[in-house]
Protein backbone atom coordinates (compact mmCIF):
# COMPACT_ATOMS: atom_id res chain seq x y z
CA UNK A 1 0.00 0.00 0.00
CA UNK A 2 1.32 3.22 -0.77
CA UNK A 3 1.70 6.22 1.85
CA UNK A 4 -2.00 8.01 2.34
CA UNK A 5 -1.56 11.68 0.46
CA UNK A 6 -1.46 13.31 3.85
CA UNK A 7 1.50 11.45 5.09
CA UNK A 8 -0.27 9.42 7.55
CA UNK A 9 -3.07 6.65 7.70
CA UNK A 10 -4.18 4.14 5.73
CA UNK A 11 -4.47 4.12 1.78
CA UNK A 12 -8.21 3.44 1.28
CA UNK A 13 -7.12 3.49 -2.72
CA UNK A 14 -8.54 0.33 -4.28
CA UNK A 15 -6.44 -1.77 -6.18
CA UNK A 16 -6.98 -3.85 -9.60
CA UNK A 17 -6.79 -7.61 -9.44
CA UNK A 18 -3.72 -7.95 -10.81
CA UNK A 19 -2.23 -5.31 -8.55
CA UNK A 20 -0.86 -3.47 -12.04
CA UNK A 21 -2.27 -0.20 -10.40
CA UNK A 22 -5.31 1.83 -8.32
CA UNK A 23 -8.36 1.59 -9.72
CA UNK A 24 -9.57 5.16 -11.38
CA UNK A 25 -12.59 5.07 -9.00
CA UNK A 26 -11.70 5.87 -5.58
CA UNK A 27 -13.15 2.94 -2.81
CA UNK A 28 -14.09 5.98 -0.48
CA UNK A 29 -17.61 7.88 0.39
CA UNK A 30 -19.16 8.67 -2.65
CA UNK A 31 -18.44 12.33 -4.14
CA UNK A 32 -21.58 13.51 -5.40
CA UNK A 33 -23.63 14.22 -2.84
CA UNK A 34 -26.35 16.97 -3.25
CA UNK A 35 -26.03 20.38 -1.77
CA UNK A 36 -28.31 21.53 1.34
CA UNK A 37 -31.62 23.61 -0.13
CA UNK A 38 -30.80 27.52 -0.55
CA UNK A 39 -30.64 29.75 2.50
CA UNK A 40 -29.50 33.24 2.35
CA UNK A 41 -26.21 34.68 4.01
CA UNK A 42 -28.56 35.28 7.55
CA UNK A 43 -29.73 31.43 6.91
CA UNK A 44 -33.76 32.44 5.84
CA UNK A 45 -35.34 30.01 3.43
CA UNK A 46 -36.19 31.75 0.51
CA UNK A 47 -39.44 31.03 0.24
CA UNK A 48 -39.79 32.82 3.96
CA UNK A 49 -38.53 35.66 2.22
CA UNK A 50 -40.14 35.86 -0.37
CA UNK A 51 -43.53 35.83 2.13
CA UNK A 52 -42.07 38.89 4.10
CA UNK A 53 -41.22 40.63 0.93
CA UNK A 54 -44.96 39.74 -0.81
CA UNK A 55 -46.51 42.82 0.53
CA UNK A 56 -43.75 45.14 -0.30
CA UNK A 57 -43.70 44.08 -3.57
CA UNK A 58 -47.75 44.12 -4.22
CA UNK A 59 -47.52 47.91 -3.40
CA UNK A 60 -44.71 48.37 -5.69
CA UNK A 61 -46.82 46.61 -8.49
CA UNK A 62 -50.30 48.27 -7.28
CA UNK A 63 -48.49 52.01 -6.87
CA UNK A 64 -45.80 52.00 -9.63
CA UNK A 65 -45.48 48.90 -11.90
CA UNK A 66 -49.28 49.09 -12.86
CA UNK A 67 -49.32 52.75 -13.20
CA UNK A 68 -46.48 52.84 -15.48
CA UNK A 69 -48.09 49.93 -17.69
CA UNK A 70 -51.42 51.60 -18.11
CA UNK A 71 -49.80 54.82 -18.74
CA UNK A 72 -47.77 53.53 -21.42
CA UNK A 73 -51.38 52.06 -23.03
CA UNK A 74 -53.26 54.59 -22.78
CA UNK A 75 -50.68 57.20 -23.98
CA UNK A 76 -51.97 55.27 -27.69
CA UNK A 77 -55.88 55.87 -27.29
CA UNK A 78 -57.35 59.00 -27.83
CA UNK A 79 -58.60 61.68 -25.17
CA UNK A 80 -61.64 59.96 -24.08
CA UNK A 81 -60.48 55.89 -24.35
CA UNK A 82 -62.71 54.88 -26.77
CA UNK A 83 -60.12 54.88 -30.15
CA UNK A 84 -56.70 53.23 -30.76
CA UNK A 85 -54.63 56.39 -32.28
CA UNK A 86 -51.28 54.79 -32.26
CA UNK A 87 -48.31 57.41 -31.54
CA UNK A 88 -50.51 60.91 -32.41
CA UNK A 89 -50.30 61.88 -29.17
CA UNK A 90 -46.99 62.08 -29.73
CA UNK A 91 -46.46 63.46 -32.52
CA UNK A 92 -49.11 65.83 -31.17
CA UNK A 93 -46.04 66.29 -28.18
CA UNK A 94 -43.51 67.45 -30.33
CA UNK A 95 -45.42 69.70 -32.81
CA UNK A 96 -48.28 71.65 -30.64
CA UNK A 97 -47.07 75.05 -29.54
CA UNK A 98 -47.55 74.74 -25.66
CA UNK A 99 -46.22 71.29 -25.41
CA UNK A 100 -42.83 72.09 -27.55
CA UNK A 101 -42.58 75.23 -25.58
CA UNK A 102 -42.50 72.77 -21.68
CA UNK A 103 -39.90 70.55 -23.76
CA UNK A 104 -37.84 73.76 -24.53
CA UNK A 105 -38.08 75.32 -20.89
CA UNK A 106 -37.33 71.67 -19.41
CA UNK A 107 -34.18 71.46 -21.49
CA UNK A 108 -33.02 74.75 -20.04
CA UNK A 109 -34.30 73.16 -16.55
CA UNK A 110 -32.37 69.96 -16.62
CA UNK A 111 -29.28 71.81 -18.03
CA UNK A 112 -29.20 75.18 -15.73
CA UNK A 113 -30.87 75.24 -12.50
CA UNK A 114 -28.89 71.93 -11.61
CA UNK A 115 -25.52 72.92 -12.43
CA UNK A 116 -25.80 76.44 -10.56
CA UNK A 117 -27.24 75.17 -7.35
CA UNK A 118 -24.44 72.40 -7.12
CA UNK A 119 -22.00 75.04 -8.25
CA UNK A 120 -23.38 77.71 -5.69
CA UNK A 121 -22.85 74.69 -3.07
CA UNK A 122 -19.94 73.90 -3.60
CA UNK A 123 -18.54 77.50 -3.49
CA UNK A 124 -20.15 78.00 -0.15
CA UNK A 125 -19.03 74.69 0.91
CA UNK A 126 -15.20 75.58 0.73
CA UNK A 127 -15.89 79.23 1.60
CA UNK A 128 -17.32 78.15 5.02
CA UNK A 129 -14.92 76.02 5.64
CA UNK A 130 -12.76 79.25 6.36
CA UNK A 131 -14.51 81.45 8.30
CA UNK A 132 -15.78 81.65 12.24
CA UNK A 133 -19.59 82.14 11.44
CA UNK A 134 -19.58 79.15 9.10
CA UNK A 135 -21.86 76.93 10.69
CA UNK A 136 -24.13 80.16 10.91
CA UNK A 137 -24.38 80.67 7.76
CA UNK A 138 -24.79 76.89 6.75
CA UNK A 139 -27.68 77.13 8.53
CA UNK A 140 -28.95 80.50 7.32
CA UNK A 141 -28.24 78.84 3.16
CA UNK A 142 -29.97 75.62 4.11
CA UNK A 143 -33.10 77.10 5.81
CA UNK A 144 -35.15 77.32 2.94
CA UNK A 145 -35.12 73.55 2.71
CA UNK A 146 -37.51 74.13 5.53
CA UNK A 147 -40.03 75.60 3.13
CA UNK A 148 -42.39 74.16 0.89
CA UNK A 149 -42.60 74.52 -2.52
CA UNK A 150 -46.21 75.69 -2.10
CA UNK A 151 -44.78 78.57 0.21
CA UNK A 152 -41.78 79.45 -1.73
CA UNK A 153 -43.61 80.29 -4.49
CA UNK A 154 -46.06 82.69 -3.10
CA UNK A 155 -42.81 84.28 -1.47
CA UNK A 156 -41.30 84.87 -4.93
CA UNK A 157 -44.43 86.05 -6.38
CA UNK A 158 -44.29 88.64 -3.89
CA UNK A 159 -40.85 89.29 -4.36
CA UNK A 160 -41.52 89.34 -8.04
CA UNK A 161 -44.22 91.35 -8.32
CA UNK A 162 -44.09 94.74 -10.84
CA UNK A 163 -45.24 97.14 -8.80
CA UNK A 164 -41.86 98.68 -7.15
CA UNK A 165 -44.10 99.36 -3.33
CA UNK A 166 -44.68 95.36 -3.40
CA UNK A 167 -41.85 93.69 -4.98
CA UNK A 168 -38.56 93.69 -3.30
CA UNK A 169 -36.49 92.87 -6.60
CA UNK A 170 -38.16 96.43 -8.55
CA UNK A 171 -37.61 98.31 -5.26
CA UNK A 172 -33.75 97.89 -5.57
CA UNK A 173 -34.09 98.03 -9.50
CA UNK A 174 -36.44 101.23 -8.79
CA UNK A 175 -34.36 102.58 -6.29
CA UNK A 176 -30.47 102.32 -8.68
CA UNK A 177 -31.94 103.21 -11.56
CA UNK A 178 -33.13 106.38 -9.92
CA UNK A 179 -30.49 107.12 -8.55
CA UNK A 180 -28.32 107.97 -11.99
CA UNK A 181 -31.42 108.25 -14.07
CA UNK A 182 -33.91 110.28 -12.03
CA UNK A 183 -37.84 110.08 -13.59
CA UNK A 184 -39.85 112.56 -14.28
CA UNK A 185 -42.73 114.22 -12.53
CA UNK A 186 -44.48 115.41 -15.33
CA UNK A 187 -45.41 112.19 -17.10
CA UNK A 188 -48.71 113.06 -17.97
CA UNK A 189 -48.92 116.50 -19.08
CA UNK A 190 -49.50 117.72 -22.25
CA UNK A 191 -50.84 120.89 -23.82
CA UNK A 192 -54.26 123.04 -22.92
CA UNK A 193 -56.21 122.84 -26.46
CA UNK A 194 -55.88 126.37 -28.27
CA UNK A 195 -52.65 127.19 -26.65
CA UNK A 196 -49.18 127.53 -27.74
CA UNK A 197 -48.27 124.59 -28.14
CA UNK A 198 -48.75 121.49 -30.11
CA UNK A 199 -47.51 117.84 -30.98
CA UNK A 200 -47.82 114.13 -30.13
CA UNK A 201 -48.74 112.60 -27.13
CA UNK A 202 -45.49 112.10 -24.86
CA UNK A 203 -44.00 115.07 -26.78
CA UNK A 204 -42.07 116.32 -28.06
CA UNK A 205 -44.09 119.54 -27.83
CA UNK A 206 -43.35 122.70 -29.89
CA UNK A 207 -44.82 126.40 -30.05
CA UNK A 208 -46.93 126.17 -33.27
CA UNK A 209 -45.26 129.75 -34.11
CA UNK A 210 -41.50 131.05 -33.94
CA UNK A 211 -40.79 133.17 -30.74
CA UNK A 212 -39.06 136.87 -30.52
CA UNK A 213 -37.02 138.26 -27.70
CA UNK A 214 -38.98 140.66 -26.11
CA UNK A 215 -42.68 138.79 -26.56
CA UNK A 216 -42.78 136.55 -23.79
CA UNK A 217 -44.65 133.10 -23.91
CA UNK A 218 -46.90 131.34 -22.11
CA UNK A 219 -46.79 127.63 -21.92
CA UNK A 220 -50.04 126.09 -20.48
CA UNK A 221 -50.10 122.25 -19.90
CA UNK A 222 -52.78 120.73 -17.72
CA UNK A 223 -52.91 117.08 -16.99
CA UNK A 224 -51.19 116.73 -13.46
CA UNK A 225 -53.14 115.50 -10.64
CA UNK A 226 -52.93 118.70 -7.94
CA UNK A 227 -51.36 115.89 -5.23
CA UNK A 228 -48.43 114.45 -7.85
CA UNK A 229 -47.35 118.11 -8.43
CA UNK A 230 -43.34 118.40 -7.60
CA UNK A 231 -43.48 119.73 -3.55
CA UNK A 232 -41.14 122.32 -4.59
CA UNK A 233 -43.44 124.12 -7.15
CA UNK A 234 -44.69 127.50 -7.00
CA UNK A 235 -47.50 130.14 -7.62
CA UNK A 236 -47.10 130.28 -11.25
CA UNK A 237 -45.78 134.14 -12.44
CA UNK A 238 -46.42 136.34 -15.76
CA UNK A 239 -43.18 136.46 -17.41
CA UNK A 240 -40.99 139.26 -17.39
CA UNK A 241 -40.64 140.93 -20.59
CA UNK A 242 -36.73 141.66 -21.48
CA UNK A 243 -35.92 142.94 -24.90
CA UNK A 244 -32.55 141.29 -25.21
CA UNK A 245 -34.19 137.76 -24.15
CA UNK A 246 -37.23 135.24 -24.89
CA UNK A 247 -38.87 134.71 -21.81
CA UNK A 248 -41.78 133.28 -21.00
CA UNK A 249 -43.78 130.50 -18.40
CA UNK A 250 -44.76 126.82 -18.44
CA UNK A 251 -47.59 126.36 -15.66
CA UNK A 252 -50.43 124.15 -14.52
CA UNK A 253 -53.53 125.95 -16.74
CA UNK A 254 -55.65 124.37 -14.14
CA UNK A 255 -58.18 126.21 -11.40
CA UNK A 256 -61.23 124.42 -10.17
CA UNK A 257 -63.73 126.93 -11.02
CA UNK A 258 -63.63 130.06 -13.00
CA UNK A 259 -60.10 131.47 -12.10
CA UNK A 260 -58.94 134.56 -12.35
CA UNK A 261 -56.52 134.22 -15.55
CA UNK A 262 -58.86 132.11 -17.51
CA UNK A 263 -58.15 129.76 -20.29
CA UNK A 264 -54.37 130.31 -21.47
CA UNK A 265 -54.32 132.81 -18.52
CA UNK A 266 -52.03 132.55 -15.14
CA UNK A 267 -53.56 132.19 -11.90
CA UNK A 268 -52.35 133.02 -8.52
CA UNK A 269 -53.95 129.66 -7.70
CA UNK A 270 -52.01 127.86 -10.23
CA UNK A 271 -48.52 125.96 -9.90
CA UNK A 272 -45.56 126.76 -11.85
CA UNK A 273 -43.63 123.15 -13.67
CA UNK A 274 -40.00 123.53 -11.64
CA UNK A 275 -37.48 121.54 -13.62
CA UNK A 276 -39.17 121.51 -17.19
CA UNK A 277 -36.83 121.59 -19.93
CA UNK A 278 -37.14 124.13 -22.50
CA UNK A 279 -35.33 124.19 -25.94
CA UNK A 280 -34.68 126.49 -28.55
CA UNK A 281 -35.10 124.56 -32.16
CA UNK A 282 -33.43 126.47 -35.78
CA UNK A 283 -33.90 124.26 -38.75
CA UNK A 284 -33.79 120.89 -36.25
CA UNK A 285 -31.18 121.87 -34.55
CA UNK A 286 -31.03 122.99 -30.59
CA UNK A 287 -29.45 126.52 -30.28
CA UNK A 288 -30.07 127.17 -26.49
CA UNK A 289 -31.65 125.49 -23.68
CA UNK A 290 -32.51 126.21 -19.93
CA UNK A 291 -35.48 124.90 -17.04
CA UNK A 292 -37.56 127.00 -15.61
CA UNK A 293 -37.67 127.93 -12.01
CA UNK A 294 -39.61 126.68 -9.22
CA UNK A 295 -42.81 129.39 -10.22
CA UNK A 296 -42.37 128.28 -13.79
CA UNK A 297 -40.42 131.61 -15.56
CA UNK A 298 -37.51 130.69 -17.54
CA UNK A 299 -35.57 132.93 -20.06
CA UNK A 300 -33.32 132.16 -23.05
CA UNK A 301 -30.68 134.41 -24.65
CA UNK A 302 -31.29 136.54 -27.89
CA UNK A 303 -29.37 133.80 -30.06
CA UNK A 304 -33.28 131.93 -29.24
CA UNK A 305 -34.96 134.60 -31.14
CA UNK A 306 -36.58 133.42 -34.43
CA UNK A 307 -36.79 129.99 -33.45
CA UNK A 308 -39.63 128.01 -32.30
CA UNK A 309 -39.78 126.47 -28.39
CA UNK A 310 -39.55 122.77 -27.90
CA UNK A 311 -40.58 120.77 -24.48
CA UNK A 312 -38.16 117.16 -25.10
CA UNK A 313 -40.36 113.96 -24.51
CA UNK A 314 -38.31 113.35 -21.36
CA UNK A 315 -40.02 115.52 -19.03
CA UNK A 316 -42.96 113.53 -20.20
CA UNK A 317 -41.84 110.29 -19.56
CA UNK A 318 -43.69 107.79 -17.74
CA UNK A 319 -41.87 106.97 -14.06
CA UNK A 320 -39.64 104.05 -14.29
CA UNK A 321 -41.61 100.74 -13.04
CA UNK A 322 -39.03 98.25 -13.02
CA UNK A 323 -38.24 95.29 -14.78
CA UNK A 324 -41.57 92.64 -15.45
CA UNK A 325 -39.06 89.61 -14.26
CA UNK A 326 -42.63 87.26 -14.85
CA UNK A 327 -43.02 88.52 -18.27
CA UNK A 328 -42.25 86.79 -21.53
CA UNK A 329 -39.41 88.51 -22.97
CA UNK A 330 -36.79 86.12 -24.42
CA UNK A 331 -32.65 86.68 -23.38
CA UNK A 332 -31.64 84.49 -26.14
CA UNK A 333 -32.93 82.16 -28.94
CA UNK A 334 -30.86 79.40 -30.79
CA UNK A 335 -31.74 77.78 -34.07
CA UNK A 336 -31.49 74.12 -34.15
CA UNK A 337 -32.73 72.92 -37.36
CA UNK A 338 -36.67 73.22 -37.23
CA UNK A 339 -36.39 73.43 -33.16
CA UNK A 340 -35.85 77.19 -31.82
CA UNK A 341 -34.14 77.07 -28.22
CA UNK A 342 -35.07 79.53 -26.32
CA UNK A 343 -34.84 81.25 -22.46
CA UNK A 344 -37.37 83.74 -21.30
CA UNK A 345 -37.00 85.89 -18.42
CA UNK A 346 -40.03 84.01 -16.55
CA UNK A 347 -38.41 80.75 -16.81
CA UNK A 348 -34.90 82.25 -15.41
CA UNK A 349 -36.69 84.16 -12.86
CA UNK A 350 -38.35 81.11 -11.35
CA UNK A 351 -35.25 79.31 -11.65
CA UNK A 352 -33.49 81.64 -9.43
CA UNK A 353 -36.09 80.90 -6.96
CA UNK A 354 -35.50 76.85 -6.97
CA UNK A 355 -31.52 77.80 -6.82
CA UNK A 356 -32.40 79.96 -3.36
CA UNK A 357 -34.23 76.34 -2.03
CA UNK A 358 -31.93 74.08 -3.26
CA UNK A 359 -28.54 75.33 -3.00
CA UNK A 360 -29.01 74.78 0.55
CA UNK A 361 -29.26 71.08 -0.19
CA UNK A 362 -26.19 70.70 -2.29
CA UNK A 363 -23.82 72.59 -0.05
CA UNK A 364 -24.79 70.17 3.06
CA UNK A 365 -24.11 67.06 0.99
CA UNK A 366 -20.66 68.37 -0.28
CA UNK A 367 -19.23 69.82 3.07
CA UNK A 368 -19.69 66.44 3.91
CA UNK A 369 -17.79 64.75 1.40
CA UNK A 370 -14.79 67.87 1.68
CA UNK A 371 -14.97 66.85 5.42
CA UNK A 372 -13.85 63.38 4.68
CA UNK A 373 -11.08 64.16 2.17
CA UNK A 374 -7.36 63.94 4.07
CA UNK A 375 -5.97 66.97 5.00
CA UNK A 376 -2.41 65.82 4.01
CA UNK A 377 -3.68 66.20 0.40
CA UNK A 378 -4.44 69.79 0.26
CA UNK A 379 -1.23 70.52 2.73
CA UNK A 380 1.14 68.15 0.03
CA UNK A 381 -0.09 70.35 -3.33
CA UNK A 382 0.19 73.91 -0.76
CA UNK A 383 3.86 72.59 0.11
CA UNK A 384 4.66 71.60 -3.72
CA UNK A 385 3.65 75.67 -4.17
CA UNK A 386 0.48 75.16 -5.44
CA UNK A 387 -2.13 78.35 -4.92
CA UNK A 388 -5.48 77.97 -3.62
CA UNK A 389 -6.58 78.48 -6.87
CA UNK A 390 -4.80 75.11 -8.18
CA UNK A 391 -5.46 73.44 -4.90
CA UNK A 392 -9.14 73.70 -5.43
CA UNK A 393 -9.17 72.85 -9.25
CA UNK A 394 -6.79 69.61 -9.41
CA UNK A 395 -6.80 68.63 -5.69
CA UNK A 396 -10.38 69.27 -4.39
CA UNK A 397 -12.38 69.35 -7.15
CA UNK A 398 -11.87 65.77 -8.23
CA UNK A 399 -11.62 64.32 -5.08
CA UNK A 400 -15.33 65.76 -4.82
CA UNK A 401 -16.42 64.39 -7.68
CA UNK A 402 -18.82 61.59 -6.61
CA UNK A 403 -20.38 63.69 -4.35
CA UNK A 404 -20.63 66.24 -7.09
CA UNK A 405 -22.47 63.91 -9.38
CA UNK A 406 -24.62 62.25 -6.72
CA UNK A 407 -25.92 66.34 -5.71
CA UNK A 408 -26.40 67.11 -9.75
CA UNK A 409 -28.25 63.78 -10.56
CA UNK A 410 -30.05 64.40 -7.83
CA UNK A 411 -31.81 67.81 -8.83
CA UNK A 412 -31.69 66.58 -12.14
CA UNK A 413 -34.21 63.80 -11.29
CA UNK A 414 -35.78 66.74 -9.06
CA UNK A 415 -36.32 69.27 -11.64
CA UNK A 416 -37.77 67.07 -14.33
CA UNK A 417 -40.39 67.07 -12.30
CA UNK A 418 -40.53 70.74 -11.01
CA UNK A 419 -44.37 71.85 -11.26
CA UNK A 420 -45.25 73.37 -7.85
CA UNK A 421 -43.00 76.95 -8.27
CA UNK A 422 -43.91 77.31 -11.99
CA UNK A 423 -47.80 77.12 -11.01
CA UNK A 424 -47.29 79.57 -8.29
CA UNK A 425 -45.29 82.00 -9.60
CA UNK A 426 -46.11 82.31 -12.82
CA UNK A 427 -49.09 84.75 -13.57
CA UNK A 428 -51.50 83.71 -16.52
CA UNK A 429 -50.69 86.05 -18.85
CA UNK A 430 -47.22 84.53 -19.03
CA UNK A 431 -47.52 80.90 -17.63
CA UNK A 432 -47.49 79.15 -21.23
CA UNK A 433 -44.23 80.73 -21.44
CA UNK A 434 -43.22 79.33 -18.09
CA UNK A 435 -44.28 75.99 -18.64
CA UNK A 436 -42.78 72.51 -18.34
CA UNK A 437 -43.87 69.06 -18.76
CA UNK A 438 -44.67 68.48 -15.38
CA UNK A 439 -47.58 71.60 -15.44
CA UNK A 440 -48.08 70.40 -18.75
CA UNK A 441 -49.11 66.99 -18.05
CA UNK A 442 -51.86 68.34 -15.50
CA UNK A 443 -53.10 71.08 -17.82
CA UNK A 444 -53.25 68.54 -20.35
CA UNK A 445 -55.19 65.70 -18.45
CA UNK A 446 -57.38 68.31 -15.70
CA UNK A 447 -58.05 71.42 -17.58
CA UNK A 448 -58.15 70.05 -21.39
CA UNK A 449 -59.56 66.25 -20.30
CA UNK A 450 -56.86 65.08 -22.77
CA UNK A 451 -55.92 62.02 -21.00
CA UNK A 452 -54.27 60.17 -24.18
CA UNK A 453 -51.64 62.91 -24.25
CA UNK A 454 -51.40 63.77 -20.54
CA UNK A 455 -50.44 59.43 -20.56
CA UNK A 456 -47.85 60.50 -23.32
CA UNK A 457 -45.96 63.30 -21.24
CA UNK A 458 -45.69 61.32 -18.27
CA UNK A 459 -44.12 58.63 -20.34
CA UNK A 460 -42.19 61.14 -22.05
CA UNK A 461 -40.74 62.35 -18.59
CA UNK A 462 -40.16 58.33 -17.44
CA UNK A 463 -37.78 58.06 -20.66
CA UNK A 464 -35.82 61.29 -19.64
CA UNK A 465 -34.89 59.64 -15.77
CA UNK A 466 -34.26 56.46 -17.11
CA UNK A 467 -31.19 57.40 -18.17
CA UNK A 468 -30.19 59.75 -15.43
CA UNK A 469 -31.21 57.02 -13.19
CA UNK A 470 -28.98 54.81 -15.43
CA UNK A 471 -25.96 56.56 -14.86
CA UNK A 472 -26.87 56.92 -11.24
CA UNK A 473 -26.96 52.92 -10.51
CA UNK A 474 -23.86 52.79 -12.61
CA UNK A 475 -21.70 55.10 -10.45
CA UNK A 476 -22.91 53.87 -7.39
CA UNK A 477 -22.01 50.16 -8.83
CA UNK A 478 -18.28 51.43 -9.80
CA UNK A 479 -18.24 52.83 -6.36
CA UNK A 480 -19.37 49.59 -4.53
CA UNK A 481 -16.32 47.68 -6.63
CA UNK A 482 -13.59 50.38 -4.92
């Protein structure tokens, strides 16, 4: 008998008859003997399992596997149920004017308002990092994760709103543009019928005859409420008459009553126009100029005489209201074959508003990922004479990067289905310009009854986060292998 393999005990090898060698079949316990039934790693049948996870997975058919199914039918009947129309919903998608104009603003969506917020957090993220009040002002960033969508948007439509004593943005629009551009308080006067002067509404407004030094003028305008009149104005006066000079008076032609001066006549009741501008036109051109005073007078030199008096259309122009930041005035439009890209100033207003919530968001999620990146790092590329600059770019910035694309997948999942701030903020007159796919989907199926293409636009928007989703799963895979 030969040695056993392990160097000990007894060869249980069988031999052949004719002992010319072992037998290929060993004489020991037979080999094939079957495995134990499946467990898992925690040793549960699977069939137990499978019983705890039943009602999990019932929901998940009755709330999302269902839903998605029928959706996916119905998106090829028409709006009532009744008629197969194959894919005319959508084509009806991609060609009607409100539908292509929520696939345009979602593009813009997807694209901006995810890439600024996780920018915006990041930037706060490392700034914060370096100063005392940096857990203060964490909190102050992320607070509006605290609101709901609901009341965010009734916040911005406040803050929004046109009229410069209710919105906060036109107030500090109102209040700089003022300030080197100052309005004027005469925006609604214009001429009293049968006097001097005549033109178009909003000026400019000229003396229907040439003027001579020595004849003085009278100016009447009417058309300014007695309560908007400039505080510092005065009892109007009748010109002084100078032969060297063309003088004259522009004045409120306006007594309740029968005044004493009449029509085209000055009152002692009546208010001089402080500030007006008064010009001096030969053959289009402007040969002198001057305001008048606080009770109206004003006087030009002789070099005025012969020519005919002008009032410029900007002491007639309307007071300056602000911008309409929920209006539907395009920044920019980009031709793509038959497809016109395009961003309105609704759409980038409301996105401003989502950036304020969500910035928050992002810059808690990637303090948390700069927390856990070694210190040695940073202090290695700083020794190695590195600036902060290039410390940030090629050290911190790619060591962030899963968190980075975890926070941007994130809101991009989130804003393909943004509906709540769009509804809110954006008034009627401009909310087809504001609108997405999300709104569009409930306009489509509540307000039109158009359930065939509401079904289409909600599988529409399940094709656009497959793929994010996609790429989500795959990171998070690749991360799992490390």
């Amino acid at each position: 008998m030969t040695p056993a393999a392990d160097g000990g005990g007894p060869d249980h090898t069988a031999k052949s008859p004719d002992n010319s060698g072992d037998l290929a079949v060993p004489a020991g316990p037979a080999s094939n003997k079957k495995s134990p039934r499946f467990k898992s790693v925690t040793g549960t049948r699977r069939t137990v399992a499978l019983l705890f996870l039943l009602p999990a997975l019932v929901l998940l058919g009755a709330l999302v596997v269902y839903p998605i199914g029928y959706s996916v039918v119905r998106s090829f009947f028409d709006a009532s149920g009744g008629s197969f129309i194959g894919f005319d919903n959508y084509e009806t998608l991609f060609t009607r004017a409100d539908t292509k104009a929520a696939i345009n603003n979602n593009i813009f969506w997807v694209v901006l308002a995810p890439t600024v917020a996780t920018a915006l957090g990041l930037i706060f993220a490392v700034l914060t990092e370096r100063i005392r009040w940096g857990t203060a002002f964490k909190l102050v960033v992320f607070m509006p994760m605290a609101i709901s969508m609901l009341a965010a948007g009734i916040i911005f439509r406040l803050v929004y709103d046109q009229d410069p004593e209710k919105g906060a943005v036109n107030a500090v629009w109102v209040g700089i543009h003022d300030t080197f551009a100052e309005s004027s308080a005469f925006p609604k006067a214009h001429p009293r019928p049968n006097g001097e002067l005549a033109g178009k509404s909003g000026g400019p407004y000229l003396t229907k005859e040439p003027v001579r030094a020595g004849q003085p003028v009278k100016l009447a305008l009417v058309g300014v409420a007695a309560d908007q009149m400039p505080k510092d104005a005065e009892p109007a006066k009748e010109p002084r008459n100078a032969r060297a000079e063309v003088t004259g008076t522009v004045w409120q032609d306006f007594t309740l009553g029968k005044g004493a001066g009449g029509l085209n006549g000055i009152d002692t009741t009546e208010l001089g126009y402080p500030g007006m501008r008064i010009e001096a036109v030969k053959d289009g051109k402007v040969v002198a100029s001057t305001t008048a005073a606080a009770d109206g007078t004003f006087s030009l030199p002789a070099k005025a005489d012969g020519a005919k008096l002008r009032l410029p259309p900007s002491n007639f122009e309307e007071a300056y209201n602000g911008v309409d930041w929920l209006g539907d005035k395009k920044f920019f439009t980009v031709h793509l074959g038959g497809f016109d890209l395009y961003l309105n100033i609704v759409t980038t207003s409301i996105m401003v508003s989502y950036v304020w919530m969500w910035a928050g968001f992002a810059m808690v999620l990637i303090g948390a990922g700069l927390a856990s990146i070694p210190r040695e790092l940073l202090e290695a590329a700083r020794v190695d004479g590195a600036n902060e600059w290039q410390v940030f770019r090629r050290v911190t910035v790619p060591l962030l990067a899963p968190v980075l694309a975890v926070v941007l997948v994130t809101l991009m999942i989130n804003v393909l289905k943004i509906f709540d701030l769009i509804f809110i903020i954006a008034p009627g007159s401009s909310q087809d310009d504001a609108n997405v796919l999300a709104l569009q989907l409930y306009r489509s199926a509540f307000s039109e009854g158009n359930e065939g293409l509401a079904s289409a636009i909600a599988v529409l928007l399940l094709l656009l986060v497959i793929p994010v989703m996609w790429f989500n799963m795959r990171r998070l895979r690749r991360e799992g292998r490390r």
